[in-house]
PDB file of N, CA and C in Angstrom:
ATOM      1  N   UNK A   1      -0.454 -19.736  15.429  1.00  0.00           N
ATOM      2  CA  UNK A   1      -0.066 -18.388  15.078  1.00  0.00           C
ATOM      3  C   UNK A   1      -1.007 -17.947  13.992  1.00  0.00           C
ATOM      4  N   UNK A   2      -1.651 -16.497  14.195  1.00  0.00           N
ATOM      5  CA  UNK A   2      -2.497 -16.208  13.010  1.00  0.00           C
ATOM      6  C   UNK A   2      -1.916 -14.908  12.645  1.00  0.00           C
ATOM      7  N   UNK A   3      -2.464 -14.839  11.590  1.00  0.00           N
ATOM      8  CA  UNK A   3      -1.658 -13.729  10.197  1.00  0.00           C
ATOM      9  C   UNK A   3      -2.621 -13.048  10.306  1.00  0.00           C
ATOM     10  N   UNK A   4      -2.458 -11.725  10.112  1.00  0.00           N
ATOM     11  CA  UNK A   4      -3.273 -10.813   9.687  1.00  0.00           C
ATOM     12  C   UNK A   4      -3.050 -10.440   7.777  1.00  0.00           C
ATOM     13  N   UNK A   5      -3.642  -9.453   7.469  1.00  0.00           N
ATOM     14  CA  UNK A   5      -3.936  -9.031   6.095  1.00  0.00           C
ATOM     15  C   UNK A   5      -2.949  -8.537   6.084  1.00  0.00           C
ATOM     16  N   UNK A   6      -2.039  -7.862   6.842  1.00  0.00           N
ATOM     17  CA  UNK A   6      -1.363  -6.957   6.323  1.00  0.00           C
ATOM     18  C   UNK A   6       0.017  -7.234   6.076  1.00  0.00           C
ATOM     19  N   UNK A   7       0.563  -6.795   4.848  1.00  0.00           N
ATOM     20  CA  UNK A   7       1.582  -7.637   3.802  1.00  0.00           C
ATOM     21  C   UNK A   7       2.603  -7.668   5.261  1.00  0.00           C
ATOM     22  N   UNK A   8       3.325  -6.913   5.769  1.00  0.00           N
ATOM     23  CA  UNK A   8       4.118  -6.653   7.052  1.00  0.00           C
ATOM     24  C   UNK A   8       4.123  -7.971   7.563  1.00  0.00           C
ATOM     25  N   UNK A   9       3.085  -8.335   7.751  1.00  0.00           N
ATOM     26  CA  UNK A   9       2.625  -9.713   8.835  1.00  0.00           C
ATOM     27  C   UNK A   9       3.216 -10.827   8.230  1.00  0.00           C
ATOM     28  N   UNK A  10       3.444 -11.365   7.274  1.00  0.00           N
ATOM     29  CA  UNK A  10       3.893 -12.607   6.658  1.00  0.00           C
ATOM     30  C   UNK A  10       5.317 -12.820   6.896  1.00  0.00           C
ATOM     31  N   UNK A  11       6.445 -11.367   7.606  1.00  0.00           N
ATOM     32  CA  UNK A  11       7.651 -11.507   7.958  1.00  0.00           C
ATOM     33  C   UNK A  11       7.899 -11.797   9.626  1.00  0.00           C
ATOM     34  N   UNK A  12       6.666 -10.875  10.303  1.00  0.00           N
ATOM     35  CA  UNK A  12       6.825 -11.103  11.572  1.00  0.00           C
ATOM     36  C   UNK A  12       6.028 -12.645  11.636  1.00  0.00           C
ATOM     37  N   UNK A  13       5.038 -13.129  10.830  1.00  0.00           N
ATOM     38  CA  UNK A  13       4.404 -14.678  11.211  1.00  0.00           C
ATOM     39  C   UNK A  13       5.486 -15.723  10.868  1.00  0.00           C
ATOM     40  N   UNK A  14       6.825 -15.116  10.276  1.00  0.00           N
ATOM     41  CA  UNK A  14       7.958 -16.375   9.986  1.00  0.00           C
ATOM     42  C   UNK A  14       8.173 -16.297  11.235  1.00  0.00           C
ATOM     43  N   UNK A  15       8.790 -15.158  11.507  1.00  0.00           N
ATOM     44  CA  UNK A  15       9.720 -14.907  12.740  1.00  0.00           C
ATOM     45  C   UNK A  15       9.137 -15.757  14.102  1.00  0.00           C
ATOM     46  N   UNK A  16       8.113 -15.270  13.882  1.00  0.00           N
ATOM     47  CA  UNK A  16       6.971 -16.044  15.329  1.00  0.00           C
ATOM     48  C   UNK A  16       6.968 -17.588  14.908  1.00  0.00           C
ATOM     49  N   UNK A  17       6.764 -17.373  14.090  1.00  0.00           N
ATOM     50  CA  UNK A  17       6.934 -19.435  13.685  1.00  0.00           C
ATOM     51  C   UNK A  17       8.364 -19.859  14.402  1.00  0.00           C
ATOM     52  N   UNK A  18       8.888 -19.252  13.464  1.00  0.00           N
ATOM     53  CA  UNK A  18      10.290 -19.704  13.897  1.00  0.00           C
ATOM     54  C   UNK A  18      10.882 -19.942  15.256  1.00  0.00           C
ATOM     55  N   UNK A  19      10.732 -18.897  16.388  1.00  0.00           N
ATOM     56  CA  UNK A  19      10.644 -18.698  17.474  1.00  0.00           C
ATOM     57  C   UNK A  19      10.136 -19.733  18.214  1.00  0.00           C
ATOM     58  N   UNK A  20       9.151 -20.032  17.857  1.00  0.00           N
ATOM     59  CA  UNK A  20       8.100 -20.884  18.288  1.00  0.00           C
ATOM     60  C   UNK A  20       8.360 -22.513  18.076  1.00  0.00           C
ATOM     61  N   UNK A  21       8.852 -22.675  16.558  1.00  0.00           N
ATOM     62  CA  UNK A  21       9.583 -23.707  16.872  1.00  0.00           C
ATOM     63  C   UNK A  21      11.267 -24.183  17.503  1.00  0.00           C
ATOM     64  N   UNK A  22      12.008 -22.734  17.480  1.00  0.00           N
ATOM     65  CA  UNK A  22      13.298 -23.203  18.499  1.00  0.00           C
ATOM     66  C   UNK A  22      12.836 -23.452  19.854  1.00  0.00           C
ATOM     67  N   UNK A  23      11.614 -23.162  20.071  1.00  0.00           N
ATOM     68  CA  UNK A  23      11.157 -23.303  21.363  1.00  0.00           C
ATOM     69  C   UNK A  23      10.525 -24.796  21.616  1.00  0.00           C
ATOM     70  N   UNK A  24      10.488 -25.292  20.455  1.00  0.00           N
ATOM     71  CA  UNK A  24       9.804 -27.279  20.647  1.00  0.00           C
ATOM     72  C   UNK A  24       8.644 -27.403  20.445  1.00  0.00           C
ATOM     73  N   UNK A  25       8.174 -26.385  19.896  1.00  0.00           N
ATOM     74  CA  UNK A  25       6.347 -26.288  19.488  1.00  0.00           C
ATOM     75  C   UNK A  25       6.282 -26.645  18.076  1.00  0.00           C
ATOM     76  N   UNK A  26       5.442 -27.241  17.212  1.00  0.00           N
ATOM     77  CA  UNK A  26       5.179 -26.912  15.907  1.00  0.00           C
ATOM     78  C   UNK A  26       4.005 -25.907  15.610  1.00  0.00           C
ATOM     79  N   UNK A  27       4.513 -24.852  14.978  1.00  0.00           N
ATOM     80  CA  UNK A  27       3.535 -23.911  14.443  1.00  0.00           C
ATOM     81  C   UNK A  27       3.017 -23.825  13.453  1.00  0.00           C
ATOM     82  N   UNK A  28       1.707 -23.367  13.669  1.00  0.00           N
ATOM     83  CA  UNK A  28       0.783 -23.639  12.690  1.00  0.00           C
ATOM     84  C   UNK A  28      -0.199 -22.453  12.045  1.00  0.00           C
ATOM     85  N   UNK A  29       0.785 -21.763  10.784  1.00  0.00           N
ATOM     86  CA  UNK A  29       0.670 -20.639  10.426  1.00  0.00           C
ATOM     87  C   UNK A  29      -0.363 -20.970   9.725  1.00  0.00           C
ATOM     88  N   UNK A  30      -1.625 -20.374   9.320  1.00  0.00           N
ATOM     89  CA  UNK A  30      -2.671 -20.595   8.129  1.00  0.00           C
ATOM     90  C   UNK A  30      -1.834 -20.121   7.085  1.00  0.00           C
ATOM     91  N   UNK A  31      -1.756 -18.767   6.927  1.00  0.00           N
ATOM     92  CA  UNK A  31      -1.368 -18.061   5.498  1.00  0.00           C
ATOM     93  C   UNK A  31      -0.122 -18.650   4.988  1.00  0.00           C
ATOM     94  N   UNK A  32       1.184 -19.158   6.116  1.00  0.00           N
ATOM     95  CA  UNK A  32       2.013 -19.726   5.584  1.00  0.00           C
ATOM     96  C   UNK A  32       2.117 -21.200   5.149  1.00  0.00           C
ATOM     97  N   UNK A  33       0.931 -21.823   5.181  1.00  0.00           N
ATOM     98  CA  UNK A  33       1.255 -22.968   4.835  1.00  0.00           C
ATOM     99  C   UNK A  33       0.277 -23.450   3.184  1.00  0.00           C
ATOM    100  N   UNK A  34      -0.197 -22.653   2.729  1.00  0.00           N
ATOM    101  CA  UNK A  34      -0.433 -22.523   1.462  1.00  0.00           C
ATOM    102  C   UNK A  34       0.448 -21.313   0.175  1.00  0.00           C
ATOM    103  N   UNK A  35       0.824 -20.397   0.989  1.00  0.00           N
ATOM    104  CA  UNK A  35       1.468 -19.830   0.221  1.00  0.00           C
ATOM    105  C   UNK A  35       2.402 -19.863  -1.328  1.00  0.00           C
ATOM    106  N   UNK A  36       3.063 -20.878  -0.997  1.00  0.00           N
ATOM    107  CA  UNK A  36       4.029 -21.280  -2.322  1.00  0.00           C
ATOM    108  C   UNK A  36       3.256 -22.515  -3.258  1.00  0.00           C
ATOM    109  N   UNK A  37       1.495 -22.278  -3.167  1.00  0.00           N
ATOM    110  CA  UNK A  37       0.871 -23.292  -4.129  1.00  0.00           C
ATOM    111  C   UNK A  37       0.416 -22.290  -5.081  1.00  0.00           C
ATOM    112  N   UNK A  38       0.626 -20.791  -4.929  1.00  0.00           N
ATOM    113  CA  UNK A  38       0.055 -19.983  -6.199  1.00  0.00           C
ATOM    114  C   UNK A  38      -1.079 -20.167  -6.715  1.00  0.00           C
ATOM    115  N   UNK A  39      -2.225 -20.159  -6.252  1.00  0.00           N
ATOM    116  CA  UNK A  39      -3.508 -20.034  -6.525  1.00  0.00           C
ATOM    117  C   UNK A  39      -3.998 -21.353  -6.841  1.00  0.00           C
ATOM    118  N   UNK A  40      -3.552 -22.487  -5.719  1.00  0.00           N
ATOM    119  CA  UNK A  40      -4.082 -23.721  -5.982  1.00  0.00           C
ATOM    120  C   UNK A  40      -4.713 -24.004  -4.572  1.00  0.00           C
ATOM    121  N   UNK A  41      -6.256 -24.203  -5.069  1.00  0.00           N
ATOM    122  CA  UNK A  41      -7.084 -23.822  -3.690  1.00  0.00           C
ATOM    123  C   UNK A  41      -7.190 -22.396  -3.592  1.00  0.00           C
ATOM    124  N   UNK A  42      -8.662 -21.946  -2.884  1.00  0.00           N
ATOM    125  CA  UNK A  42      -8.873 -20.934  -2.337  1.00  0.00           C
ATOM    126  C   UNK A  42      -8.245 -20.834  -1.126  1.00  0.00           C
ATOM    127  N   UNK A  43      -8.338 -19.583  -0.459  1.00  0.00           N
ATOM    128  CA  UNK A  43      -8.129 -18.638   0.608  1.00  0.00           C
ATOM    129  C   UNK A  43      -8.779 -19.657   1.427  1.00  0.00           C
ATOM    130  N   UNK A  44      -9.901 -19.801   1.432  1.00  0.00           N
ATOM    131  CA  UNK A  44     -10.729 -20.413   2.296  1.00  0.00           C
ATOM    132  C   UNK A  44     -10.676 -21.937   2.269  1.00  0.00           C
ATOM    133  N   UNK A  45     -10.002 -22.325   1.564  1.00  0.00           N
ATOM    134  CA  UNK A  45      -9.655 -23.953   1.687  1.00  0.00           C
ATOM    135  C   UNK A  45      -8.485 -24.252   2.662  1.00  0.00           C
ATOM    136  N   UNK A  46      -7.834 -23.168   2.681  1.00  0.00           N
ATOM    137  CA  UNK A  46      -6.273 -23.102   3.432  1.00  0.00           C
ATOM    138  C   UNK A  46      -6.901 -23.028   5.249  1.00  0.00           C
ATOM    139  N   UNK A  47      -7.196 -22.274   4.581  1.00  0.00           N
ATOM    140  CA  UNK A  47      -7.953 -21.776   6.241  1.00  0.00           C
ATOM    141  C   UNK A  47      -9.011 -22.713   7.090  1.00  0.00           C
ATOM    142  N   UNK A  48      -9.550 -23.294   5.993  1.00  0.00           N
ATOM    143  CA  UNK A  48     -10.451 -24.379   6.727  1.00  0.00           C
ATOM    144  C   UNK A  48      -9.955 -25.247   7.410  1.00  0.00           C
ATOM    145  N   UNK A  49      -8.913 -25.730   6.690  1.00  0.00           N
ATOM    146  CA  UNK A  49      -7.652 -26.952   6.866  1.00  0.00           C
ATOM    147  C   UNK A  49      -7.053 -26.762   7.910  1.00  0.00           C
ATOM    148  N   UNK A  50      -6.524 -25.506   8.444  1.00  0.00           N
ATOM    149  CA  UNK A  50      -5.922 -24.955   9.263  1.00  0.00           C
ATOM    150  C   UNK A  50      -6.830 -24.801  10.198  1.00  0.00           C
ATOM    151  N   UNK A  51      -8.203 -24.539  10.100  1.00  0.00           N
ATOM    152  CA  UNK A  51      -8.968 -24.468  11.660  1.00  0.00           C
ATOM    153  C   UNK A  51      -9.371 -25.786  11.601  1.00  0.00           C
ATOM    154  N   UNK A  52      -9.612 -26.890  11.145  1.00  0.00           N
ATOM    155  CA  UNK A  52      -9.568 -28.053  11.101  1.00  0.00           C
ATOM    156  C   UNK A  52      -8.651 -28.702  12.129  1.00  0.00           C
ATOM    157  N   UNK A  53      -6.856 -28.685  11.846  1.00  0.00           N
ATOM    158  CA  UNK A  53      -5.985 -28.540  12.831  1.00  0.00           C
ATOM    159  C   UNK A  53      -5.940 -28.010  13.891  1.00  0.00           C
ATOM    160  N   UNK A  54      -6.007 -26.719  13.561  1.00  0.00           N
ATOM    161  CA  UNK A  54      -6.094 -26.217  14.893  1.00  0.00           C
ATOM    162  C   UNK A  54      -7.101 -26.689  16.056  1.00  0.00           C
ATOM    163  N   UNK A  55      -7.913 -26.779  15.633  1.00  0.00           N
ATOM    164  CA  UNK A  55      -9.015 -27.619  16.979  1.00  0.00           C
ATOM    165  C   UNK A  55      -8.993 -28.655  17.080  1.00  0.00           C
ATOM    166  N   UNK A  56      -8.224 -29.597  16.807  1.00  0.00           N
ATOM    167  CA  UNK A  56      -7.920 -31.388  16.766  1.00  0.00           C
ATOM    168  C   UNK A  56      -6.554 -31.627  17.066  1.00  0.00           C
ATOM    169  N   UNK A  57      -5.331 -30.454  17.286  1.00  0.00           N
ATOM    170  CA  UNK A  57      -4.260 -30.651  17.483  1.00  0.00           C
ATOM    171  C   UNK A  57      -3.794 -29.603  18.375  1.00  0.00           C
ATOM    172  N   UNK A  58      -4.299 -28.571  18.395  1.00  0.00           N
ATOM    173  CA  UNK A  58      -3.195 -27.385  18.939  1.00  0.00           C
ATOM    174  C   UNK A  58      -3.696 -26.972  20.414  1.00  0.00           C
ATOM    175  N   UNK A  59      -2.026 -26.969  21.054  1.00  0.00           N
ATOM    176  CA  UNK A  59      -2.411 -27.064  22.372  1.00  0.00           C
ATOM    177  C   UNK A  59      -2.738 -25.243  23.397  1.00  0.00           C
ATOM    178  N   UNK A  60      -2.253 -24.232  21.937  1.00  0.00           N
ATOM    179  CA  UNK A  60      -2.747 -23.034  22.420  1.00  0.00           C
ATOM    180  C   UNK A  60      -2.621 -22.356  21.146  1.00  0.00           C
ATOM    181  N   UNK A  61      -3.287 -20.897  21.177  1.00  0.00           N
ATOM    182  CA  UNK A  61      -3.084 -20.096  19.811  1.00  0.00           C
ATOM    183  C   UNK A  61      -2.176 -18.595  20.400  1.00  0.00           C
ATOM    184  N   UNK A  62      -1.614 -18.450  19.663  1.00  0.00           N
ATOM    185  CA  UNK A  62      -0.719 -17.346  19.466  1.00  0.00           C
ATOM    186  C   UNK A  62      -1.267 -16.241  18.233  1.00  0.00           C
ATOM    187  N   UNK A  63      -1.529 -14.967  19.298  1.00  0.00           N
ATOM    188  CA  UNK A  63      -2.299 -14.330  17.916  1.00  0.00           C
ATOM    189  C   UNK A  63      -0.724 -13.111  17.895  1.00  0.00           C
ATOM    190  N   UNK A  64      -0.775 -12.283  16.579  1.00  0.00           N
ATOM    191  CA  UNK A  64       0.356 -11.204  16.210  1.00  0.00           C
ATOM    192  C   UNK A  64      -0.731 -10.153  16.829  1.00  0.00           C
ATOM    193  N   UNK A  65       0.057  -8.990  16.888  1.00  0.00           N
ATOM    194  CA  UNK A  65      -0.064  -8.199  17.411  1.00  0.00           C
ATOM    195  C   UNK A  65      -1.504  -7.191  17.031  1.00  0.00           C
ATOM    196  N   UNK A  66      -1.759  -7.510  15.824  1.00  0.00           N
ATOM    197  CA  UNK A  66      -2.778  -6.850  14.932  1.00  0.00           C
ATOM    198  C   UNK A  66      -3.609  -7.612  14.253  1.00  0.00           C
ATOM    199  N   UNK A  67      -3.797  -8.694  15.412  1.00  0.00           N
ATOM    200  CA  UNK A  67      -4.849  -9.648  14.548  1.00  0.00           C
ATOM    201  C   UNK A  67      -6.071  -9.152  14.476  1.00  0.00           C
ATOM    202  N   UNK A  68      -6.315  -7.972  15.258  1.00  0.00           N
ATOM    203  CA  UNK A  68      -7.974  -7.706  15.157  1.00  0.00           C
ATOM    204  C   UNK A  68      -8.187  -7.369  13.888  1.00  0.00           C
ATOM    205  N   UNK A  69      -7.394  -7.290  12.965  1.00  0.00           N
ATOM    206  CA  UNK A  69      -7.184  -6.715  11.708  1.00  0.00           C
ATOM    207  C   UNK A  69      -7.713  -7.616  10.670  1.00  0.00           C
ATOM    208  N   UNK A  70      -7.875  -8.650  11.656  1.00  0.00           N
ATOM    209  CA  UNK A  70      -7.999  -9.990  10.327  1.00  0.00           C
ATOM    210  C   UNK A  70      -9.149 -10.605  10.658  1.00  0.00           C
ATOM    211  N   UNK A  71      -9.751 -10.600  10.338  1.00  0.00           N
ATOM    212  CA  UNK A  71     -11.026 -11.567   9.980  1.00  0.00           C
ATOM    213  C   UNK A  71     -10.872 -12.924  10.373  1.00  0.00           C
ATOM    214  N   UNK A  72     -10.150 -13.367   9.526  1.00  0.00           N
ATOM    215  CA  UNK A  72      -9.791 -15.168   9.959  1.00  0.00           C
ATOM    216  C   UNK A  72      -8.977 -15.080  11.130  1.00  0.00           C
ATOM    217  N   UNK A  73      -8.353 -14.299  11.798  1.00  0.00           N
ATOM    218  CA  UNK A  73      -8.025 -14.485  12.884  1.00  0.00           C
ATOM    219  C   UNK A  73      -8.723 -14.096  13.839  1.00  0.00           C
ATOM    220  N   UNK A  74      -9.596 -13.340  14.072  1.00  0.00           N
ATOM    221  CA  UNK A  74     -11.048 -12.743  14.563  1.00  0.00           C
ATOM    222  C   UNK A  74     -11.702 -14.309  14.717  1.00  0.00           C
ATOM    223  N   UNK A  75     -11.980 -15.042  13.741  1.00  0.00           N
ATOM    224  CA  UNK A  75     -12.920 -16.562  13.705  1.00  0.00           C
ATOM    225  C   UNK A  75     -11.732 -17.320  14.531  1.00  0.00           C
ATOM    226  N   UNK A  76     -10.366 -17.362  14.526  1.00  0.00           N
ATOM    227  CA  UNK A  76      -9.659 -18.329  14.797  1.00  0.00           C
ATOM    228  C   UNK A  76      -9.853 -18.113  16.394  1.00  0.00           C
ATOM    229  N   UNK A  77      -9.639 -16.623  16.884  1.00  0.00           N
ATOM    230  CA  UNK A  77      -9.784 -16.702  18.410  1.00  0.00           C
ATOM    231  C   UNK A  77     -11.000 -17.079  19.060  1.00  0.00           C
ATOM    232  N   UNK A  78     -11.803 -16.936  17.792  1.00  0.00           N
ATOM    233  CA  UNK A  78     -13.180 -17.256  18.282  1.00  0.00           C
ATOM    234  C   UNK A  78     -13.677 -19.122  18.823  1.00  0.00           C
ATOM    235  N   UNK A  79     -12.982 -19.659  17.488  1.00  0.00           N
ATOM    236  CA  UNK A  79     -12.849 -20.793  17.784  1.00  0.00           C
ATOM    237  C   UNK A  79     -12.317 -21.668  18.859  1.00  0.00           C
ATOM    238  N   UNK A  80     -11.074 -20.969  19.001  1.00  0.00           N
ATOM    239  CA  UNK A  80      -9.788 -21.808  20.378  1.00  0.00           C
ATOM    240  C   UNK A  80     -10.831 -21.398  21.593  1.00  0.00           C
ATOM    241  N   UNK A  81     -11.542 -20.691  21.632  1.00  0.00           N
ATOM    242  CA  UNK A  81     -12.142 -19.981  23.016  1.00  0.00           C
ATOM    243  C   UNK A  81     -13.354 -21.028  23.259  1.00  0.00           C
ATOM    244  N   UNK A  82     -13.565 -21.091  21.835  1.00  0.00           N
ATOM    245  CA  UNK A  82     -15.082 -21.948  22.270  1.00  0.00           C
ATOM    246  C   UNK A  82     -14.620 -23.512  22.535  1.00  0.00           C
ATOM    247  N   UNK A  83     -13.009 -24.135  22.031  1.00  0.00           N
ATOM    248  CA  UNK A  83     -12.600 -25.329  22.460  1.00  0.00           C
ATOM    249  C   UNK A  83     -12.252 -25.256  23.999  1.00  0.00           C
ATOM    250  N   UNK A  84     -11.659 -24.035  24.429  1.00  0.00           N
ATOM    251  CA  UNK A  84     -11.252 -23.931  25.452  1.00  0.00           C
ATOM    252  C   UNK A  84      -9.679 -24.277  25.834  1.00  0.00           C
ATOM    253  N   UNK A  85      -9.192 -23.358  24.325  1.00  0.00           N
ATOM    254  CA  UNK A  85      -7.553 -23.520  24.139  1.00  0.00           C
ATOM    255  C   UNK A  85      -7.333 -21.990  24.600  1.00  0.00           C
ATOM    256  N   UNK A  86      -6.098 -22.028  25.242  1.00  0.00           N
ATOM    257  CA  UNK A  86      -5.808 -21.101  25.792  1.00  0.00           C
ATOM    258  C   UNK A  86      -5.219 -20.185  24.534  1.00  0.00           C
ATOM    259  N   UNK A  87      -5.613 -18.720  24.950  1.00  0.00           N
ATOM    260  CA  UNK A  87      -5.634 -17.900  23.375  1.00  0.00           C
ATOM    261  C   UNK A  87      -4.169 -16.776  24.238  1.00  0.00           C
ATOM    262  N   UNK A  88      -3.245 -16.570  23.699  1.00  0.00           N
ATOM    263  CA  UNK A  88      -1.518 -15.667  23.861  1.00  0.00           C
ATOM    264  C   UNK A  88      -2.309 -14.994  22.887  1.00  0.00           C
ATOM    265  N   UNK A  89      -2.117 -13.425  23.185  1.00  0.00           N
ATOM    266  CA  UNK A  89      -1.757 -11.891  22.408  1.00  0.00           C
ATOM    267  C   UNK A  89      -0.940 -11.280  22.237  1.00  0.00           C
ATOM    268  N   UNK A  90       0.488 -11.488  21.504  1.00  0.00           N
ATOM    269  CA  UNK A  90       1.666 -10.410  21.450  1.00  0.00           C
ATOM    270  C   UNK A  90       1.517  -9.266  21.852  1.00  0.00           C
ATOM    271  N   UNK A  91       2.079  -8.563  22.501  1.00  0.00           N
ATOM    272  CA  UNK A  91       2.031  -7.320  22.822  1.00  0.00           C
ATOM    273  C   UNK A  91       2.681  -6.333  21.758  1.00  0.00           C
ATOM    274  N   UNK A  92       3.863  -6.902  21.106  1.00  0.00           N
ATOM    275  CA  UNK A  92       4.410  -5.924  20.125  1.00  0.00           C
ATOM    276  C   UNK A  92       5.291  -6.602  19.760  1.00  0.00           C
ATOM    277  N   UNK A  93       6.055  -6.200  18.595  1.00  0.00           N
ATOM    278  CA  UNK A  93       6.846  -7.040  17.687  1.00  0.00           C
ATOM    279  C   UNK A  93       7.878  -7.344  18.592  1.00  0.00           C
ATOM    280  N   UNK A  94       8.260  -8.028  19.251  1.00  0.00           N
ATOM    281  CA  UNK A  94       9.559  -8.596  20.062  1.00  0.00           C
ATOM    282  C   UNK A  94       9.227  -9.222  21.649  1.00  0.00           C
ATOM    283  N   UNK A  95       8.227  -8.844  21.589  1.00  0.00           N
ATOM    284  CA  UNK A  95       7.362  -8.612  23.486  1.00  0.00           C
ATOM    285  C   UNK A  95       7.113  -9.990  22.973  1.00  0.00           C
ATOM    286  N   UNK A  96       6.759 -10.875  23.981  1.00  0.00           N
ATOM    287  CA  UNK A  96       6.181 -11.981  23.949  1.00  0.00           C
ATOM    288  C   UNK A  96       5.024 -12.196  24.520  1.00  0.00           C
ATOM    289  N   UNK A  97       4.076 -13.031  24.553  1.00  0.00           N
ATOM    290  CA  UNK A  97       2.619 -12.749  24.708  1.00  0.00           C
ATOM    291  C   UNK A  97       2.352 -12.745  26.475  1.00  0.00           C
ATOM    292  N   UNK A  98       0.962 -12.603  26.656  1.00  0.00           N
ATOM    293  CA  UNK A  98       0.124 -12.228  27.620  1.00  0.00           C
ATOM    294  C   UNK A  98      -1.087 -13.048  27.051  1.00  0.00           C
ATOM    295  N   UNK A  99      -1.604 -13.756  28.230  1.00  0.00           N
ATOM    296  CA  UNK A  99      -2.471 -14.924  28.145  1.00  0.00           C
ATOM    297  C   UNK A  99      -3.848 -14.200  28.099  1.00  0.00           C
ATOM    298  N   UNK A 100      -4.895 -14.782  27.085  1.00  0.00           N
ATOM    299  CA  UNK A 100      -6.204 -13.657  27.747  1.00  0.00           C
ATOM    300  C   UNK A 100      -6.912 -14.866  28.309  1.00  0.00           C
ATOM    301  N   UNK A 101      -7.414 -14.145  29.677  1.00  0.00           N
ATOM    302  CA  UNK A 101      -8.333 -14.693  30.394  1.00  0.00           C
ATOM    303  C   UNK A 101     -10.202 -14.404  29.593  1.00  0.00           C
ATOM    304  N   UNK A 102     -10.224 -15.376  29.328  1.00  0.00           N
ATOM    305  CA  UNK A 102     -11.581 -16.223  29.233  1.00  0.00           C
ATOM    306  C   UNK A 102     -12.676 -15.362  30.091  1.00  0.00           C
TER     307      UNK A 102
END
């Protein structure tokens, strides 16, 4: 699951987490999994870590609805594509995704 910039996104990236794990998946939010260290590590240490994972563990990516918005999620789809992980696009806050074909 990737976050966009925009403050909005950090409630719908629980929700999608969440979702995601009543569903038997573990999700793997970048922005949420540094969050509550308060400026220990950069932005970009979190994120590294997290595309680190993500290409050594994750069996697809789930982007929010407005990821074009984000930069690191812009690199993240970029990445799963070039592993050849299948990349989900929400359609809208409640819609559930649509697979993009490669």
């Amino acid at each position: 699951i990737h976050l966009d910039e925009h403050p909005e996104a950090h409630h719908l990236a629980e929700e999608v987490s969440a979702e995601v794990a009543r569903l038997g998946a573990v999700p793997l939010t970048p922005h949420l999994l540094g969050r509550h260290f308060h400026g220990i590590g950069s932005d970009q240490m979190w994120l590294d870590g997290t595309m680190a994972l993500m290409l050594r563990a994750a069996d697809a990516v789930l982007l929010l609805p407005t990821w074009k918005a984000s930069s690191g999620a812009r690199g993240e789809r970029q990445e799963a594509q070039w592993a050849g992980l299948p990349v989900f696009t929400m359609r809208a806050h409640g819609a559930w995704a649509s697979r993009e074909l490669n």
